[in-house]
Protein backbone atom coordinates (compact mmCIF):
# COMPACT_ATOMS: atom_id res chain seq x y z
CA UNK A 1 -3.86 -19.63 -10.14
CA UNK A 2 -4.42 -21.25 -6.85
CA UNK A 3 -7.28 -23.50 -7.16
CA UNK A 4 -9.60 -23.43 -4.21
CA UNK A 5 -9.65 -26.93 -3.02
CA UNK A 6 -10.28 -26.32 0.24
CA UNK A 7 -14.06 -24.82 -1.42
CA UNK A 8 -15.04 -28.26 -3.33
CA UNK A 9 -18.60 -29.04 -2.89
CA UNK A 10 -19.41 -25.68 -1.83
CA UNK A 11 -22.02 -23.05 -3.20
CA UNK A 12 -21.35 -19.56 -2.91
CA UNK A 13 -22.26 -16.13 -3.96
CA UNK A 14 -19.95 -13.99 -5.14
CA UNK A 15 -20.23 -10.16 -5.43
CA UNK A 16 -18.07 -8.05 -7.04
CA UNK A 17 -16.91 -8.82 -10.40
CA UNK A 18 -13.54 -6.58 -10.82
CA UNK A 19 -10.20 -8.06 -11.08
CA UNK A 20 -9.83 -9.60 -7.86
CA UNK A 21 -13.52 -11.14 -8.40
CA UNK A 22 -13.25 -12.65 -11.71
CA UNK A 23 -9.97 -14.26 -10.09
CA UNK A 24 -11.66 -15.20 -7.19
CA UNK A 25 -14.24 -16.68 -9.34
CA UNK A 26 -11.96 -18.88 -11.43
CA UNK A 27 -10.34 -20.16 -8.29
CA UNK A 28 -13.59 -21.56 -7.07
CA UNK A 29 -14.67 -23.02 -9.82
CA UNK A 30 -11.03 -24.84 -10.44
CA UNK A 31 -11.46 -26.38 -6.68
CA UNK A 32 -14.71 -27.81 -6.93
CA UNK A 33 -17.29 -24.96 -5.84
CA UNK A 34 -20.69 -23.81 -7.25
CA UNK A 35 -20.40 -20.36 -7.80
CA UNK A 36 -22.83 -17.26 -8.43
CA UNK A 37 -21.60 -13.78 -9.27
CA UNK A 38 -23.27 -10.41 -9.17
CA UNK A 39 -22.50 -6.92 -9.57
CA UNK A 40 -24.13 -3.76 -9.50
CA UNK A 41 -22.40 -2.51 -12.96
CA UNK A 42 -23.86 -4.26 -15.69
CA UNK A 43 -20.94 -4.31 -17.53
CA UNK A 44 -18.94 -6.04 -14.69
CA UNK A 45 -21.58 -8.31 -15.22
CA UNK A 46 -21.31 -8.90 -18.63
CA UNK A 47 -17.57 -9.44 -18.55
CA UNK A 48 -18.35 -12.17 -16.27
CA UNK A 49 -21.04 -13.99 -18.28
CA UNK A 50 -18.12 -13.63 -21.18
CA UNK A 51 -15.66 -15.34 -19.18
CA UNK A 52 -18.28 -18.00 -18.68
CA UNK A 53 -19.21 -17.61 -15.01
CA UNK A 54 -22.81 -18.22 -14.17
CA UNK A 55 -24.26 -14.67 -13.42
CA UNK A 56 -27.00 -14.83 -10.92
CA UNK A 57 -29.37 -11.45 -9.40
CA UNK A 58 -28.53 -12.31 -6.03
CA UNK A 59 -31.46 -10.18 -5.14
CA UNK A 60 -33.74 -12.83 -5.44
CA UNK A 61 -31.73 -15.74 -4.63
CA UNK A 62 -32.26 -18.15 -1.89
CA UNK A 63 -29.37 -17.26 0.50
CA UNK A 64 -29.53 -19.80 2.86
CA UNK A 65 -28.89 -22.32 0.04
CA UNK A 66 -25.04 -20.38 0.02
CA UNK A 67 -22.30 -21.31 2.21
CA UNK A 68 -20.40 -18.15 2.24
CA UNK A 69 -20.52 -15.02 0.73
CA UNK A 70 -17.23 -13.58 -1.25
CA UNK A 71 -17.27 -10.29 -0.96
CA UNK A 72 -15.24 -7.72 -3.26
CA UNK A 73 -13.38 -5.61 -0.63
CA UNK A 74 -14.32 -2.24 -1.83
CA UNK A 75 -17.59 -3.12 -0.91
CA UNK A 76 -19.22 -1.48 2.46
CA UNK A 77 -18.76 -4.17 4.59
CA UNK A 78 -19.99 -2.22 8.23
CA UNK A 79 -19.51 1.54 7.60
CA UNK A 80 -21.09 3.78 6.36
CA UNK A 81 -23.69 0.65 6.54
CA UNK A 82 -23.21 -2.64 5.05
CA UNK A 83 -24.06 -3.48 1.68
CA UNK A 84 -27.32 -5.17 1.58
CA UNK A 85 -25.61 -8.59 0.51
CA UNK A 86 -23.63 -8.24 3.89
CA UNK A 87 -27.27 -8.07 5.69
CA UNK A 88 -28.64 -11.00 3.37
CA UNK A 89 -26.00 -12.85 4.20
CA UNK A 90 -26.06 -12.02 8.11
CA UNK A 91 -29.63 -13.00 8.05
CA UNK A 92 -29.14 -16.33 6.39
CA UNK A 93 -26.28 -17.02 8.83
CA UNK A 94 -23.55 -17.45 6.30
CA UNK A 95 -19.80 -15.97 6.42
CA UNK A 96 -19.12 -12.89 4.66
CA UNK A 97 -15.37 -13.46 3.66
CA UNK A 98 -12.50 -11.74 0.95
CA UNK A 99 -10.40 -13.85 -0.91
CA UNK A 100 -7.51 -13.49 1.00
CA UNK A 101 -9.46 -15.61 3.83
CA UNK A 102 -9.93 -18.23 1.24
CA UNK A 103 -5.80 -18.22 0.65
CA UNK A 104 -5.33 -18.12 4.02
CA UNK A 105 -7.80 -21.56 3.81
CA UNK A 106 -6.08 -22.98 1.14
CA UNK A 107 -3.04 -22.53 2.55
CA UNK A 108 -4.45 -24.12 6.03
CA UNK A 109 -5.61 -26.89 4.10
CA UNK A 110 -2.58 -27.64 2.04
CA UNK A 111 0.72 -26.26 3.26
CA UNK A 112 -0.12 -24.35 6.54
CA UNK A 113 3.89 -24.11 6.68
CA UNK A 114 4.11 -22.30 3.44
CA UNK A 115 5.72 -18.92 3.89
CA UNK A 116 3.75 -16.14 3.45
CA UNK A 117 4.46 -12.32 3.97
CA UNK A 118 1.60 -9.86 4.67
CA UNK A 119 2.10 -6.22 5.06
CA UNK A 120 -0.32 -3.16 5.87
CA UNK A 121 0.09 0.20 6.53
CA UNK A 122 -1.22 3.21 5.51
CA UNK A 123 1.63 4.76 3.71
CA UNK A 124 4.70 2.85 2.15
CA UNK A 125 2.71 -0.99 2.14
CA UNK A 126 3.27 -1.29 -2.10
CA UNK A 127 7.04 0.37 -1.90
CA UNK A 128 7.97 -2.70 1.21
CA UNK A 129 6.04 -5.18 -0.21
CA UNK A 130 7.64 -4.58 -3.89
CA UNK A 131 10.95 -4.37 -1.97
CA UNK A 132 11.00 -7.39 0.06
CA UNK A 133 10.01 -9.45 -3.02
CA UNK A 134 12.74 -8.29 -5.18
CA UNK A 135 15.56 -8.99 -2.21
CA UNK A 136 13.87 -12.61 -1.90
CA UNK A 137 13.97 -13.04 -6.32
CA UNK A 138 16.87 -11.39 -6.48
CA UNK A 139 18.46 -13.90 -3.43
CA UNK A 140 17.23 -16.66 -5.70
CA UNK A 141 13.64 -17.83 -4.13
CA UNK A 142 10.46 -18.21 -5.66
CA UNK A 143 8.61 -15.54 -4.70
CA UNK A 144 5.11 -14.60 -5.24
CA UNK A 145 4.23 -10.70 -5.25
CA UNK A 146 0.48 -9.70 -5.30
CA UNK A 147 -2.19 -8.76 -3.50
CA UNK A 148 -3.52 -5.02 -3.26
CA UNK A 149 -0.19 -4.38 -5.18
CA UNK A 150 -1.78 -5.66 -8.44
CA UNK A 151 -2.29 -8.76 -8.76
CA UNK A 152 -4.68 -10.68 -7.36
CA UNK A 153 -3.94 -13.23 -4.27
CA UNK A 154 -5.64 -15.95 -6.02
CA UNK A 155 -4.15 -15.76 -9.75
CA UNK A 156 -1.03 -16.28 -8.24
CA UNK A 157 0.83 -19.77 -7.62
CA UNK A 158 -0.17 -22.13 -4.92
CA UNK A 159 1.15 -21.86 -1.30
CA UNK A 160 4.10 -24.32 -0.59
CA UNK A 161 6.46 -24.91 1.47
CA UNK A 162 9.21 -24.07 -1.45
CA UNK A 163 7.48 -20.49 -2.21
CA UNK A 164 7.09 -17.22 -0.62
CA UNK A 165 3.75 -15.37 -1.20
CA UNK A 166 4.38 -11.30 -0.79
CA UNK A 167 1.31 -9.87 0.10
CA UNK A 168 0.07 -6.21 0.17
CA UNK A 169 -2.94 -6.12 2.23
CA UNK A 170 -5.54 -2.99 2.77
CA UNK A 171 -7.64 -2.27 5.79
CA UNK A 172 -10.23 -3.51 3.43
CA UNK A 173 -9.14 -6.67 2.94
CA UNK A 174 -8.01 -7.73 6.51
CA UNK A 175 -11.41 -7.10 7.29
CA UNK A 176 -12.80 -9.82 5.48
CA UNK A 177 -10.08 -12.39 6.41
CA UNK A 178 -10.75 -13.38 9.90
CA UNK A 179 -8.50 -16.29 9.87
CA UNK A 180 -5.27 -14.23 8.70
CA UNK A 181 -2.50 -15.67 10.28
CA UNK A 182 1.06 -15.15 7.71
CA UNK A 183 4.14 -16.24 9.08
CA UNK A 184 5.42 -12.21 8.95
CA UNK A 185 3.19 -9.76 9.47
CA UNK A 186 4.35 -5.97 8.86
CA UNK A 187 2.30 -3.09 10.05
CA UNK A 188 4.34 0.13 8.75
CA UNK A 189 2.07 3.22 10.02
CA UNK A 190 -1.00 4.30 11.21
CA UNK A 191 -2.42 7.83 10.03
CA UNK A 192 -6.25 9.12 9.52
CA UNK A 193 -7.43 7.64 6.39
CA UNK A 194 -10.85 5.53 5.07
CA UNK A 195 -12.71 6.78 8.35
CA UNK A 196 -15.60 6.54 6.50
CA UNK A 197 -15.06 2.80 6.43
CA UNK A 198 -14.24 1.98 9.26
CA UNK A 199 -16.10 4.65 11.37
CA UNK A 200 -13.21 5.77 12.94
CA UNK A 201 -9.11 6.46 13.29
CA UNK A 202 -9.83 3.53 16.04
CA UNK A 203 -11.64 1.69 13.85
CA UNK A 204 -9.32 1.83 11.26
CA UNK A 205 -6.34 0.84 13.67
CA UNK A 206 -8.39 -1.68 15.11
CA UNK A 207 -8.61 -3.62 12.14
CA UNK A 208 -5.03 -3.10 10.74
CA UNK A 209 -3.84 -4.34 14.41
CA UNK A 210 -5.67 -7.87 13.13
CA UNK A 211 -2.84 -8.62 10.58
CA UNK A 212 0.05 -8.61 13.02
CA UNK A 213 -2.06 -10.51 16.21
CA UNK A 214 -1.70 -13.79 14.78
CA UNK A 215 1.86 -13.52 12.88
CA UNK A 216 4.59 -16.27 13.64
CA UNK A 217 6.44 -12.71 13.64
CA UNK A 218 5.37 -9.27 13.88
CA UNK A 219 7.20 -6.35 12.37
CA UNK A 220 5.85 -2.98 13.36
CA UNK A 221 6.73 0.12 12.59
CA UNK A 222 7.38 2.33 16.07
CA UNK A 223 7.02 6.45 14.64
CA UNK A 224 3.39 7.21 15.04
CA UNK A 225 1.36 6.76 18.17
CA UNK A 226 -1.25 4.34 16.89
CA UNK A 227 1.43 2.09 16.01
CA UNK A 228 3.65 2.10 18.63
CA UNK A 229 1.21 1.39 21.16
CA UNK A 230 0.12 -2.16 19.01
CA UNK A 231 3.76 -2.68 18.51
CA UNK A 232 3.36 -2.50 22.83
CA UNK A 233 0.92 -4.28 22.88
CA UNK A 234 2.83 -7.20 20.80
CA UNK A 235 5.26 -7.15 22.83
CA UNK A 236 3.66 -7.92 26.05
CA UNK A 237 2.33 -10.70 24.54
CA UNK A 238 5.46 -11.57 23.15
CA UNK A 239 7.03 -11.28 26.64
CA UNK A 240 4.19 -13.59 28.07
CA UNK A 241 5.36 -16.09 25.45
CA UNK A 242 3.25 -15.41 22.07
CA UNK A 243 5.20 -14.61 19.13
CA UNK A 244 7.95 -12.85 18.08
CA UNK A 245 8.17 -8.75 17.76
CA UNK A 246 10.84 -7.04 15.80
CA UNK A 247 10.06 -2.38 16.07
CA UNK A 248 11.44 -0.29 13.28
CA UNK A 249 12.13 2.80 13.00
CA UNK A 250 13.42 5.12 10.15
CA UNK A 251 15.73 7.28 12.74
CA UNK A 252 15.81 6.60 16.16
CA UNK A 253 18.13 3.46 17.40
CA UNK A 254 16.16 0.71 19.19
CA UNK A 255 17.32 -1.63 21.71
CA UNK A 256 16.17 -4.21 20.03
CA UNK A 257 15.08 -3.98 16.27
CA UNK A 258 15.47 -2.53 13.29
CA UNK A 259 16.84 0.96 12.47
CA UNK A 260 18.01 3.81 10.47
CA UNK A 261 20.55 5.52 11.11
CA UNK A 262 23.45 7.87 8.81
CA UNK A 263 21.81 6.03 6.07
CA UNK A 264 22.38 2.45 6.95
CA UNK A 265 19.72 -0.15 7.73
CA UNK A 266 21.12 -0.97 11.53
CA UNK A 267 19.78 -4.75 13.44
CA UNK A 268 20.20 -4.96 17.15
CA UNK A 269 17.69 -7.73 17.11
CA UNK A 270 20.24 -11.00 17.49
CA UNK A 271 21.99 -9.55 20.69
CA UNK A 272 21.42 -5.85 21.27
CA UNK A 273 24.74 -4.69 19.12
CA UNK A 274 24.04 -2.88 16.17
CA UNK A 275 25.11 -4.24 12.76
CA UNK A 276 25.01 -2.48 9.73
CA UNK A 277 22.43 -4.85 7.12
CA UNK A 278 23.18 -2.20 4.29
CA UNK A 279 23.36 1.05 3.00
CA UNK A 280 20.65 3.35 1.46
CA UNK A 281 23.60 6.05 0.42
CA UNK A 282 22.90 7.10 -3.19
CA UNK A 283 20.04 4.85 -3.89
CA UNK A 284 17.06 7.29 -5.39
CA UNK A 285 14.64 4.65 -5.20
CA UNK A 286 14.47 4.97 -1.60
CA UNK A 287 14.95 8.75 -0.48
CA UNK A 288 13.34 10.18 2.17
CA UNK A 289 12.79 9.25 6.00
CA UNK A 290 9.72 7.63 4.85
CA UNK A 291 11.51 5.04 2.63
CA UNK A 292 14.32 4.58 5.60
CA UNK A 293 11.12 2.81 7.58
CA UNK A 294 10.26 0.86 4.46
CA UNK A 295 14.01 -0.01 3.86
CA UNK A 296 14.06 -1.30 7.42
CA UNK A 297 11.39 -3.28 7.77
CA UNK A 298 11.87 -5.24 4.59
CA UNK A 299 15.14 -5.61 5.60
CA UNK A 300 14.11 -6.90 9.05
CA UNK A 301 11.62 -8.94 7.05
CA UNK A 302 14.26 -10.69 4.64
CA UNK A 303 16.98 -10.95 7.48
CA UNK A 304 14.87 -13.93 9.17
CA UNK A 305 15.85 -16.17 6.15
CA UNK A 306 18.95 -17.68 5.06
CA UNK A 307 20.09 -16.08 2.12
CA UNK A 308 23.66 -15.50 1.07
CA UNK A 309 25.58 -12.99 3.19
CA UNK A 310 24.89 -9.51 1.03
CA UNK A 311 21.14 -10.47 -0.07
CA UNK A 312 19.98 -7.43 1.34
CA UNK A 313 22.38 -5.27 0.49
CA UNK A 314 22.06 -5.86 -3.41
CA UNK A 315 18.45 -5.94 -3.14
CA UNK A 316 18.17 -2.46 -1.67
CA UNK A 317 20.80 -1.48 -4.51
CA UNK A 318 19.56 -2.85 -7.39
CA UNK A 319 15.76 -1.77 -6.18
CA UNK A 320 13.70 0.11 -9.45
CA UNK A 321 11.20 1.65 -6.90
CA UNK A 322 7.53 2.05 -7.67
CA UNK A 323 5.73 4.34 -10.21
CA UNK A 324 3.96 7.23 -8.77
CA UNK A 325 6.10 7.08 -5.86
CA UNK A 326 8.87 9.54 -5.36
CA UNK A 327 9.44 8.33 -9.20
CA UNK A 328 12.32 10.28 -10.99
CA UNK A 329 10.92 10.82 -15.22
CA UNK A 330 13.49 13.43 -15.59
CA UNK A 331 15.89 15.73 -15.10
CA UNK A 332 17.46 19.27 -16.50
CA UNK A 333 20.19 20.71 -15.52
CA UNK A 334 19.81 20.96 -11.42
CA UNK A 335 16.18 20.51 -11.75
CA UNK A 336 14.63 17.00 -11.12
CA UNK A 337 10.79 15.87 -11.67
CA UNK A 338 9.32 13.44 -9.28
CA UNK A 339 6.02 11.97 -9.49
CA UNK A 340 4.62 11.11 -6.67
CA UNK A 341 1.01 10.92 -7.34
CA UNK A 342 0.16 8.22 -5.40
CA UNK A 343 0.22 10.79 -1.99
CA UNK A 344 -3.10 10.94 -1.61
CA UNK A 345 -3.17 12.57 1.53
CA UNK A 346 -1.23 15.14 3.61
CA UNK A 347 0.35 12.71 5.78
CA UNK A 348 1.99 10.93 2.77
CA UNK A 349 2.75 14.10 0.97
CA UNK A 350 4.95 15.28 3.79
CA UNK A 351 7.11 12.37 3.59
CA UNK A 352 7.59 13.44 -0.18
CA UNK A 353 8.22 17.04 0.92
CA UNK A 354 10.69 16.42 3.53
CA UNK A 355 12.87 14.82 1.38
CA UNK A 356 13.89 17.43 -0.61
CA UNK A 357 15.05 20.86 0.14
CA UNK A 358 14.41 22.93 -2.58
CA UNK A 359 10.82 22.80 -4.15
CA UNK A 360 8.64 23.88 -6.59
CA UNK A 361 5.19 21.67 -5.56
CA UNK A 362 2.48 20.75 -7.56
CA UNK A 363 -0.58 19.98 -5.24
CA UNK A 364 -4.42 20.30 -5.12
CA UNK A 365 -7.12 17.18 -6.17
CA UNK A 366 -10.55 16.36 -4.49
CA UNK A 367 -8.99 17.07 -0.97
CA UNK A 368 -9.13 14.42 2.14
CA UNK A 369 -9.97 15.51 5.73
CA UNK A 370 -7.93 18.39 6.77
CA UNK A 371 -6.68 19.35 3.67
CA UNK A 372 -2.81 20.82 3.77
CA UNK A 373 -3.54 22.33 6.86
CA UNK A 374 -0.58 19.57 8.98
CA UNK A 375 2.06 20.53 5.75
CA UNK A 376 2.34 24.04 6.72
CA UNK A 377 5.79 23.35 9.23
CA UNK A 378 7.33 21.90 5.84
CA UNK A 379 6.59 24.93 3.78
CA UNK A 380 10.28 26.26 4.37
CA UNK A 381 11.24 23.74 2.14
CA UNK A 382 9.01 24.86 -0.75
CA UNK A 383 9.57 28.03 -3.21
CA UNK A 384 6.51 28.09 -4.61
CA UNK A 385 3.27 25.84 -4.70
CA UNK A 386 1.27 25.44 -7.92
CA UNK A 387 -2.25 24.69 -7.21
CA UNK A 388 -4.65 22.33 -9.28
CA UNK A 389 -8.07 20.86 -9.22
CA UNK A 390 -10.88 21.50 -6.66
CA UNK A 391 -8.81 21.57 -3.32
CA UNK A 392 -7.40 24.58 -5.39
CA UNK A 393 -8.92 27.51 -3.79
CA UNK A 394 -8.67 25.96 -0.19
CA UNK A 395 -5.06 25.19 -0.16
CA UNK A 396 -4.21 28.40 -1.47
CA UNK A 397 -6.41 29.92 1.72
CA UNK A 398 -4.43 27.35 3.87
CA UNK A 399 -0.86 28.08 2.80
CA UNK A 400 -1.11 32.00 2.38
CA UNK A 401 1.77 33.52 4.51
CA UNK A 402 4.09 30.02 4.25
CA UNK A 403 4.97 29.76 1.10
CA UNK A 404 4.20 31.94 -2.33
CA UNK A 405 1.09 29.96 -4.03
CA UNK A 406 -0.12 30.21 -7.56
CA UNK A 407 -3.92 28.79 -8.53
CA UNK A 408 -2.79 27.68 -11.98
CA UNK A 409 -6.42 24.82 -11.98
CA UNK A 410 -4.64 22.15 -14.64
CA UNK A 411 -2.00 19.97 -13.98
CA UNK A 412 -0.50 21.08 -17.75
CA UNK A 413 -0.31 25.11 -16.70
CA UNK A 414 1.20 23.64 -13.34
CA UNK A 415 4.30 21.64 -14.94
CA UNK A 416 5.06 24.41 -17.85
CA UNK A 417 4.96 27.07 -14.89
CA UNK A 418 6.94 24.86 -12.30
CA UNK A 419 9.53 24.21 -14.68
CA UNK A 420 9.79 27.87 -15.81
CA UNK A 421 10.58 29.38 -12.43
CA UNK A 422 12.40 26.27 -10.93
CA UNK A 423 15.23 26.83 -13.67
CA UNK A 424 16.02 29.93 -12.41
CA UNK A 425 17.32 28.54 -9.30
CA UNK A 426 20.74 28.41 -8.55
CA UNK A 427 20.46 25.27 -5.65
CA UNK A 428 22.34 22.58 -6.88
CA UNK A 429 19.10 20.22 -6.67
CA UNK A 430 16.07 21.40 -7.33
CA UNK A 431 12.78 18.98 -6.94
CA UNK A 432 9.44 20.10 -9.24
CA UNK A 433 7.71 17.96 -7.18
CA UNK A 434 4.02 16.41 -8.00
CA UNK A 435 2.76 15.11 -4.61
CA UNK A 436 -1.00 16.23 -4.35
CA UNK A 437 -1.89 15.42 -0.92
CA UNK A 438 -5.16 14.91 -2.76
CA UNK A 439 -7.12 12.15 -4.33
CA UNK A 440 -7.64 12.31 -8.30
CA UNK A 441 -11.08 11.83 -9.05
CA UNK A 442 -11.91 15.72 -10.04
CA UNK A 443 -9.64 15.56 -12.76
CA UNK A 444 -8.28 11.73 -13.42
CA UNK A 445 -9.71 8.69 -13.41
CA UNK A 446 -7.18 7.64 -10.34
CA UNK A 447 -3.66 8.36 -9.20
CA UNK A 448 -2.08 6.09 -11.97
CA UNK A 449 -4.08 8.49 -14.83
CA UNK A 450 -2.40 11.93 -12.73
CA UNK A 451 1.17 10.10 -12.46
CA UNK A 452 1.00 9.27 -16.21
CA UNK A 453 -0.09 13.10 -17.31
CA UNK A 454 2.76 14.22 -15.02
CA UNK A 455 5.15 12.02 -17.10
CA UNK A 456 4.28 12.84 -20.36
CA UNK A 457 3.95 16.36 -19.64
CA UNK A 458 7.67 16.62 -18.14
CA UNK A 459 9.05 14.57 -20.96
CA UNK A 460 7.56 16.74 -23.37
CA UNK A 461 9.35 19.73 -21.79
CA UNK A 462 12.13 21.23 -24.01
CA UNK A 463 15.42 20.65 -22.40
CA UNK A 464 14.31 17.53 -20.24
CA UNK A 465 16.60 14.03 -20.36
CA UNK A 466 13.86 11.46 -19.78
CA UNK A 467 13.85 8.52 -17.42
């Protein structure tokens, strides 16, 4: 835990009582602070009282008597419209904060030179941020690793000079940290997503931009419009003597950056000449073009400490990867099963589907803005598309005359009937591939629940080897 010193003597109200709240909660209270905690669920509430936090209706509390307001950052805090303890707290003149601005505090407070590693994104953030950490542990530093990855920012360790805090950040969260300054700050991608949150794709940039304007050193990624023109924007400041901006790509060569290329990790960022950081060859964890622009920025990340000549290399090796992303659970024969149910959207489900040539796909869920409509170019790579849950009906409409389609409604009658016909291929690699391009809530309780079905339902298979 980090204890919130920076908080003693304070009184605040706290709302939102999940994970990161009761965490949030604890830290306050081990720093000094008055806190009092609401929620809208009354058994988020309960849990609280149970854990012995003082439970308050904030409804009819006196909100000038708060200094701040810790908000829960899946709550509204300007689009659609703000909560209505947002406007309380607006009214009584009080900040409205996440408790990654009271790390960021802490850290301010007690070791402002305490290393600490934020990265955003809209695809690939939990994949670099899980990959950088394990380079740094594996190199032999204490690392932290938390944030929108798990777990929360404020049940881990202290900032210190000695320890490197990881940090996966959303647009959520960078919203309600308006003092977020880490000494790295990665920004990976930009593509439409939570518009209705932010109220729109420049919105949503907007407020991802915040995470790299105040980095010691800004890594941004260079392959999508929106980013590219921040990661300009950096580095015109950086030219007019701000801080320090490193582009990556996953495939084209920069003058000055980090790269791609044949499957290395190239750096031309000490003096223009490329040199090789390591190579992605072989390593399943980290297929795909997608993962070459995760691969390179943690690598670009990791490269501005000291470690031992090779860190990188064995981290990238040695690498697990992430459930429910591009996750091998088995294999038969020529055919291999990847879950990848954490592609939410079409924009990360292309990634999946361009790194494979041969598929049998599994897609459908409660579908996002513009459905599958953007994967139709990549339907050459797919034999046959299996279609589940409500976006069912509507991809089927949207990907008649690219690829054969089959409405088969459950994930279970999708697997058996993937599996069936994708053994009757003769390629010598054949991917049954579960990336939905949808969310999960028609039919799971979130993309975890549909990754875990798709496990046990492949493993089950007759014939599969699991992993």
């Amino acid at each position: 835990m980090t204890p919130l010193t920076s908080m003693a003597g304070k009184t605040v109200a706290l709302f939102g009582l999940g994970g990161s709240g009761l965490a949030t909660a604890a830290a306050l209270l081990a720093g000094g602070a008055s806190v009092y905690c609401w929620d809208d669920n009354e058994k988020s509430r309960q849990r609280a009282a149970d854990a012995g936090l003082t439970v308050t209706d904030l409804v009819a509390a006196e909100w000038r008597s708060f200094d701040a307001l810790i908000l829960a950052p899946g709550v509204p805090l300007t689009h659609p419209a703000p909560h209505w303890t947002v406007t309380r707290a607006r009214a009584a003149g009080i900040d409205v904060i996440g408790d990654v601005e009271l790390f960021c505090r802490e850290r301010a407070a007690i070791a402002p030179e305490a290393p600490f590693i934020a990265i955003t994104g809209t695809n690939g953030k939990s994949t670099t941020t899980a990959l950088i950490a394990h380079i740094m542990y594996e190199a032999g530093a204490d690392v932290q690793l938390g944030g929108n990855i798990g777990t929360p920012i404020l049940a881990l360790e202290p900032p210190s000079k000695d320890r490197i805090h990881v940090i996966e950040l959303s647009s959520f969260q960078i919203d309600l940290t308006p003092s977020l300054n880490p000494t790295v700050g990665i920004l990976l991608n930009l593509s439409p997503d939570h518009i209705d949150r932010h109220g729109s794709m420049e919105g949503y940039a907007a407020v991802k931009e915040r995470l790299v304007d105040h980095a010691d050193t800004a890594i941004v990624g260079v392959d999508d419009t929106f980013s590219w023109e921040i990661g300009e924007r950096r580095k015109h400041a950086d030219s007019a003597g701000g801080n320090a901006i490193i582009p990556v790509s996953s495939g084209r060569a920069l003058a000055r950056g980090v790269y791609a290329q044949d499957g290395n990790i190239v750096s031309t960022v000490a003096d223009g000449t490329p040199h090789v950081l390591c190579d992605l060859a072989g390593n399943n964890a980290l297929r795909g073009s997608h993962n070459a622009q995760n691969a390179a920025a943690a690598a670009a990340c990791v490269d501005l400490w000291e470690f031992p000549d090779g860190a990188i290399a064995w981290g990238m090796q040695t690498f697990p990867g992430l459930p429910h992303r591009l996750e091998e659970v088995g294999r038969s024969g020529s055919v291999v099963f990847i879950n990848d149910s954490k592609a939410t959207n079409a924009d990360a489900a292309a990634r999946a589907l361009a790194s494979f040539d041969e598929i049998f796909w599994i897609a459908g869920g409660r579908a996002k803005e513009g459905g599958a409509t953007s994967l139709r170019p990549l339907m050459s790579r797919v034999r046959k598309a299996y279609l589940i849950g409500e976006a069912a009906e509507s991809f089927a409409a949207t990907l008649a005359g690219y690829t054969d389609n089959h409405i088969c409604g459950t994930l279970e009658r999708a697997v058996e009937e993937a599996y069936r016909e994708a053994r009757q291929s003769s390629v010598s690699e054949v991917a049954v591939l579960l990336s939905p391009a949808c969310a999960s809530y028609d039919q799971f309780t979130d993309y975890e629940a549909r990754g875990d079905t798709f496990r046990a339902l492949v493993q089950a298979l007759p014939g599969v080897d699991s992993l």
